[in-house]
Protein backbone atom coordinates (compact mmCIF):
# COMPACT_ATOMS: atom_id res chain seq x y z
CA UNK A 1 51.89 108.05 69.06
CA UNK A 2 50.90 109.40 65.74
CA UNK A 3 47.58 107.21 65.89
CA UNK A 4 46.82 108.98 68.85
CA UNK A 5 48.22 112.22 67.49
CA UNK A 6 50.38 112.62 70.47
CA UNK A 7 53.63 115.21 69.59
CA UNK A 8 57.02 113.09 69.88
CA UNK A 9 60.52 113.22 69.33
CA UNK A 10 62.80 109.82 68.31
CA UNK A 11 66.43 109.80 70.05
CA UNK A 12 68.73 107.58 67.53
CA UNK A 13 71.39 107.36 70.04
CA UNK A 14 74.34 105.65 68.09
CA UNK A 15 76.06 108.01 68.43
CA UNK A 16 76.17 111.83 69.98
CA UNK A 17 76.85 113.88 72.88
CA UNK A 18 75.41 114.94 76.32
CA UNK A 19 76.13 118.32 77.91
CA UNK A 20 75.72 117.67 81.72
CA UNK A 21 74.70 121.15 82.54
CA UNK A 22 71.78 121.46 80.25
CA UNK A 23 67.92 120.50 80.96
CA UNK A 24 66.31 117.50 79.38
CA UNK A 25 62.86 118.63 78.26
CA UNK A 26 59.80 117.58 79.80
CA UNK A 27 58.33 114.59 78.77
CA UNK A 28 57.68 111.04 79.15
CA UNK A 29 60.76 108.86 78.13
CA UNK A 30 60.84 105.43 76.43
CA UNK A 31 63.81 103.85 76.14
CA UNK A 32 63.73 101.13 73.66
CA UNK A 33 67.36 100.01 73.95
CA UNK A 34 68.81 96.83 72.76
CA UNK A 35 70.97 94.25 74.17
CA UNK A 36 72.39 93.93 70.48
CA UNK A 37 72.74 97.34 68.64
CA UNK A 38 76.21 96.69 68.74
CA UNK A 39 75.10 94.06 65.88
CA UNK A 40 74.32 96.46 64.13
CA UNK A 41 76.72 98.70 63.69
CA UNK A 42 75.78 100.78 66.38
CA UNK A 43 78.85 99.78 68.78
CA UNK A 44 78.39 102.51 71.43
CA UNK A 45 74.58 102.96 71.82
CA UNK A 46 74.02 100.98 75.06
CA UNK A 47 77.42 102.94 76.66
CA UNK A 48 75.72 106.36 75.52
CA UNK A 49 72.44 105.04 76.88
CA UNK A 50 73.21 104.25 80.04
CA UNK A 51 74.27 107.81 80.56
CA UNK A 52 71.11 109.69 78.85
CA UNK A 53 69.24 108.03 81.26
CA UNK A 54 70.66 108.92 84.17
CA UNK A 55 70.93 112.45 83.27
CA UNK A 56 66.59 111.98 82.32
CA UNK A 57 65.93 110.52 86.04
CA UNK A 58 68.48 112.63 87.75
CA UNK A 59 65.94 115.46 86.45
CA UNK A 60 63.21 113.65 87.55
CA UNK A 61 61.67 112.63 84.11
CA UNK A 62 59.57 109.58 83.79
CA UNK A 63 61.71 107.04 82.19
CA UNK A 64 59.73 103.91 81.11
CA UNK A 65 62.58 100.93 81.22
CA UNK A 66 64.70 102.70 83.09
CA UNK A 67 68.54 102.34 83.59
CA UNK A 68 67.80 98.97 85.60
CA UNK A 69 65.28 97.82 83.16
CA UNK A 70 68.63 98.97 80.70
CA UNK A 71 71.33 96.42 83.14
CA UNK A 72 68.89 93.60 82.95
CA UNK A 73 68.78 93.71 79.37
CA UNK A 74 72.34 94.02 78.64
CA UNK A 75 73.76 91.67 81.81
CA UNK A 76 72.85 88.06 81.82
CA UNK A 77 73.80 87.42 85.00
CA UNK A 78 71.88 90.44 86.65
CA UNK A 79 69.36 88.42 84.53
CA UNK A 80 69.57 85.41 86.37
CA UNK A 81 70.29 86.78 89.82
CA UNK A 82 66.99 88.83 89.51
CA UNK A 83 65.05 85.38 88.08
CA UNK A 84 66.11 83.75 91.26
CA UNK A 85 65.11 86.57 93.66
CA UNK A 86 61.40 85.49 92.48
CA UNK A 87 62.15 81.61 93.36
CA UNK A 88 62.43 81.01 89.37
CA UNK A 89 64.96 78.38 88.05
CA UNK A 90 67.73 79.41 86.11
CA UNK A 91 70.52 76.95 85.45
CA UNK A 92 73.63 76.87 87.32
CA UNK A 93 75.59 79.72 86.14
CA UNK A 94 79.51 80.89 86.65
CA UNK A 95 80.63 84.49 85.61
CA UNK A 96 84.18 84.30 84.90
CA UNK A 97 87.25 86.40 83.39
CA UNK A 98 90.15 85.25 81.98
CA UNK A 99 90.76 81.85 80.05
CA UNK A 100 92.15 80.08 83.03
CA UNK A 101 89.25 80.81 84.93
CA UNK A 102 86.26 79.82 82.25
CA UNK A 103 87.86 76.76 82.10
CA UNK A 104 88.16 76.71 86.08
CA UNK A 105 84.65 77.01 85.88
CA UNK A 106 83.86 74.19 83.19
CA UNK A 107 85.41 71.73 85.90
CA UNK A 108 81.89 72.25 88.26
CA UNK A 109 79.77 70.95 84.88
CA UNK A 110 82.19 67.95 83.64
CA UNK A 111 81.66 65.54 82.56
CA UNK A 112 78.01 67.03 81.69
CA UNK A 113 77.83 69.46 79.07
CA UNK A 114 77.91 73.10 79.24
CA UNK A 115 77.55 76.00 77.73
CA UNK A 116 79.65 79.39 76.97
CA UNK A 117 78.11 82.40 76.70
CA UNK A 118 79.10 86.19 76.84
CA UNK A 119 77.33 88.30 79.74
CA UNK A 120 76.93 90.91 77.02
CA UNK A 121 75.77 89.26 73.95
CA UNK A 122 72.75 89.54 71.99
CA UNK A 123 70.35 87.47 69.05
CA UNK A 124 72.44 84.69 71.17
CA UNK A 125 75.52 85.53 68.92
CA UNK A 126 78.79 83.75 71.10
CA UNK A 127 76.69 80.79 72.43
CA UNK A 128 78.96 77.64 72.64
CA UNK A 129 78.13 73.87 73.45
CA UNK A 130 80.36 72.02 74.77
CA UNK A 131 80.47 68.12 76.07
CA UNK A 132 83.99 67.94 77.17
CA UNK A 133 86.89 70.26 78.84
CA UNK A 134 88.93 69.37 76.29
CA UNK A 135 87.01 70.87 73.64
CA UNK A 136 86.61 73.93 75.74
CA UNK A 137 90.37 74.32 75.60
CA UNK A 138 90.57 74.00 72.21
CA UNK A 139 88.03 76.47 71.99
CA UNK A 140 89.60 78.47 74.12
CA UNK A 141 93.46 78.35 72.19
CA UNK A 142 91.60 79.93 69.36
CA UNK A 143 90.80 83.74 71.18
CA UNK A 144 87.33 83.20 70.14
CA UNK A 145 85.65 84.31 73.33
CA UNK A 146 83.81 87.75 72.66
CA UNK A 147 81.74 89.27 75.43
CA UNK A 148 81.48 92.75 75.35
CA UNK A 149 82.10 93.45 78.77
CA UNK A 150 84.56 91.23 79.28
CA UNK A 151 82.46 88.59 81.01
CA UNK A 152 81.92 85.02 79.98
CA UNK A 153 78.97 82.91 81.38
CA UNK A 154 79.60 79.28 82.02
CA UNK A 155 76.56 77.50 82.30
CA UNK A 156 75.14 74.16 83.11
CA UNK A 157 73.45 73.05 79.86
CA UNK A 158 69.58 72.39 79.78
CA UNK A 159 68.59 70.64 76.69
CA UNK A 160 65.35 71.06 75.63
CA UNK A 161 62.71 68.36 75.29
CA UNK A 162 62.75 68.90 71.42
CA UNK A 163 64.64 71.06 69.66
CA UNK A 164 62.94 74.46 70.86
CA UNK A 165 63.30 76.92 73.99
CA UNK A 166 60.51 78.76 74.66
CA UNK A 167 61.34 82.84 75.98
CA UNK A 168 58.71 84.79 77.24
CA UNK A 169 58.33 88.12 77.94
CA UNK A 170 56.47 89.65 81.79
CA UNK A 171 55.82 93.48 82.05
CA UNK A 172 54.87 94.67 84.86
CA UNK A 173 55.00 90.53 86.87
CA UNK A 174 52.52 89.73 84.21
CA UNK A 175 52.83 87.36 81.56
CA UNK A 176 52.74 89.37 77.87
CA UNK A 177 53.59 86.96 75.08
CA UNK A 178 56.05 83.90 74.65
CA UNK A 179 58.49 82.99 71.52
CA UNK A 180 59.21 79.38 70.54
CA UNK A 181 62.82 79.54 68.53
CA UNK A 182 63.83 76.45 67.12
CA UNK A 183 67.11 75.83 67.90
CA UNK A 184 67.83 73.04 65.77
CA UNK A 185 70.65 75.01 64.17
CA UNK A 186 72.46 76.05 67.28
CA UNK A 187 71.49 79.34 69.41
C-alpha cells in the first residue's frame, strides 16, 4: 500500500473492543488472521476476529478472506470437508471429544498408525504419531491433548515418500505457490 501510496489503517486485533452500534468506515478490508496467534501471545485474536468481521460484512464492506475464509483457517476439519467437496483426497479423518472417544476413534486406524491432532492448532504444534492404541492411552493418561476448541482430529496416517510433505497454497481455485517442510523432526 505505501508503494502504491494508497492511505491505510493496520487493525492489531489482540486485543480490544467492538461497539455494535457504531459504523465501520468505508473501505476495503483485509483480514490477515492466523490460525496460530494464540502462539504468540495473542490468545484471543481469532475470537475477536471472528466478530469484527461480521460486524464489517453485516455493513456491507468488502472483506477480502472473509469470516469463512477465517473458519477454514482455524478448523481442520471444515478444512477437509471443503477439500473433499472438490473430489480432493484428504485422509480418513475422526473429530472427536472426550478421551474415551479419541481413543474410540483410534480403534477404525489399528493396527495402522495414526495421528492426533487438535482441530484448532497451528505451526502443527499438538501433532502426535502413534503406531499402537496402547500408546495412545498412555498418551492420553498424561492430559496432554490441547486443541483450542476442544476438538481433537484422529487421523489415518499418510507417510510421506521421504521425509517431506509438500502444502500448497490456491487463491482464487488457482494454484499460487507450494512449501516443502521437512519433517524429519516430527510436525
Amino acid at each position: 500500500f505505501a508503494r502504491q501510496n494508497l492511505a491505510y489503517d493496520e487493525w492489531f486485533i489482540n486485543h480490544g473492543s467492538i461497539d455494535l452500534s457504531s459504523i465501520p468506515p468505508e473501505g476495503v478490508f483485509y483480514n490477515r488472521m492466523s490460525a496460530s496467534s494464540h502462539t504468540r501471545e495473542h490468545r484471543y485474536a481469532v475470537e475477536l476476529t471472528g466478530p469484527l468481521l461480521a460486524w464489517l460484512q453485516a455493513h456491507g464492506r468488502r472483506v477480502i478472506n472473509d469470516r469463512r475464509a477465517m473458519q477454514l483457517e482455524i478448523r481442520k476439519f471444515e478444512q477437509y470437508i471443503s477439500l473433499k467437496q472438490f473430489d480432493l483426497n484428504v485422509p480418513q479423518t475422526i473429530a472427536a471429544v472426550g478421551k474415551d472417544e479419541i481413543l474410540q476413534a483410534a480403534h477404525t486406524f489399528a493396527p495402522n498408525s495414526f495421528i492426533l491432532k487438535p482441530n484448532r492448532g497451528g505451526k502443527g504444534l499438538g501433532v502426535q504419531l502413534f503406531h499402537t492404541i496402547e500408546g495412545l492411552a498412555d498418551y492420553l493418561s498424561t492430559d496432554s491433548v490441547v486443541s483450542l476448541d476442544g476438538v481433537v482430529l484422529v487421523q489415518e496416517y499418510v507417510k510421506p515418500a521421504d521425509s517431506h510433505i509438500v502444502r500448497m497454497e490456491f487463491i482464487g481455485g488457482k494454484f499460487h505457490y507450494a512449501v516443502r517442510v521437512d519433517t524429519s523432526e516430527g510436525f
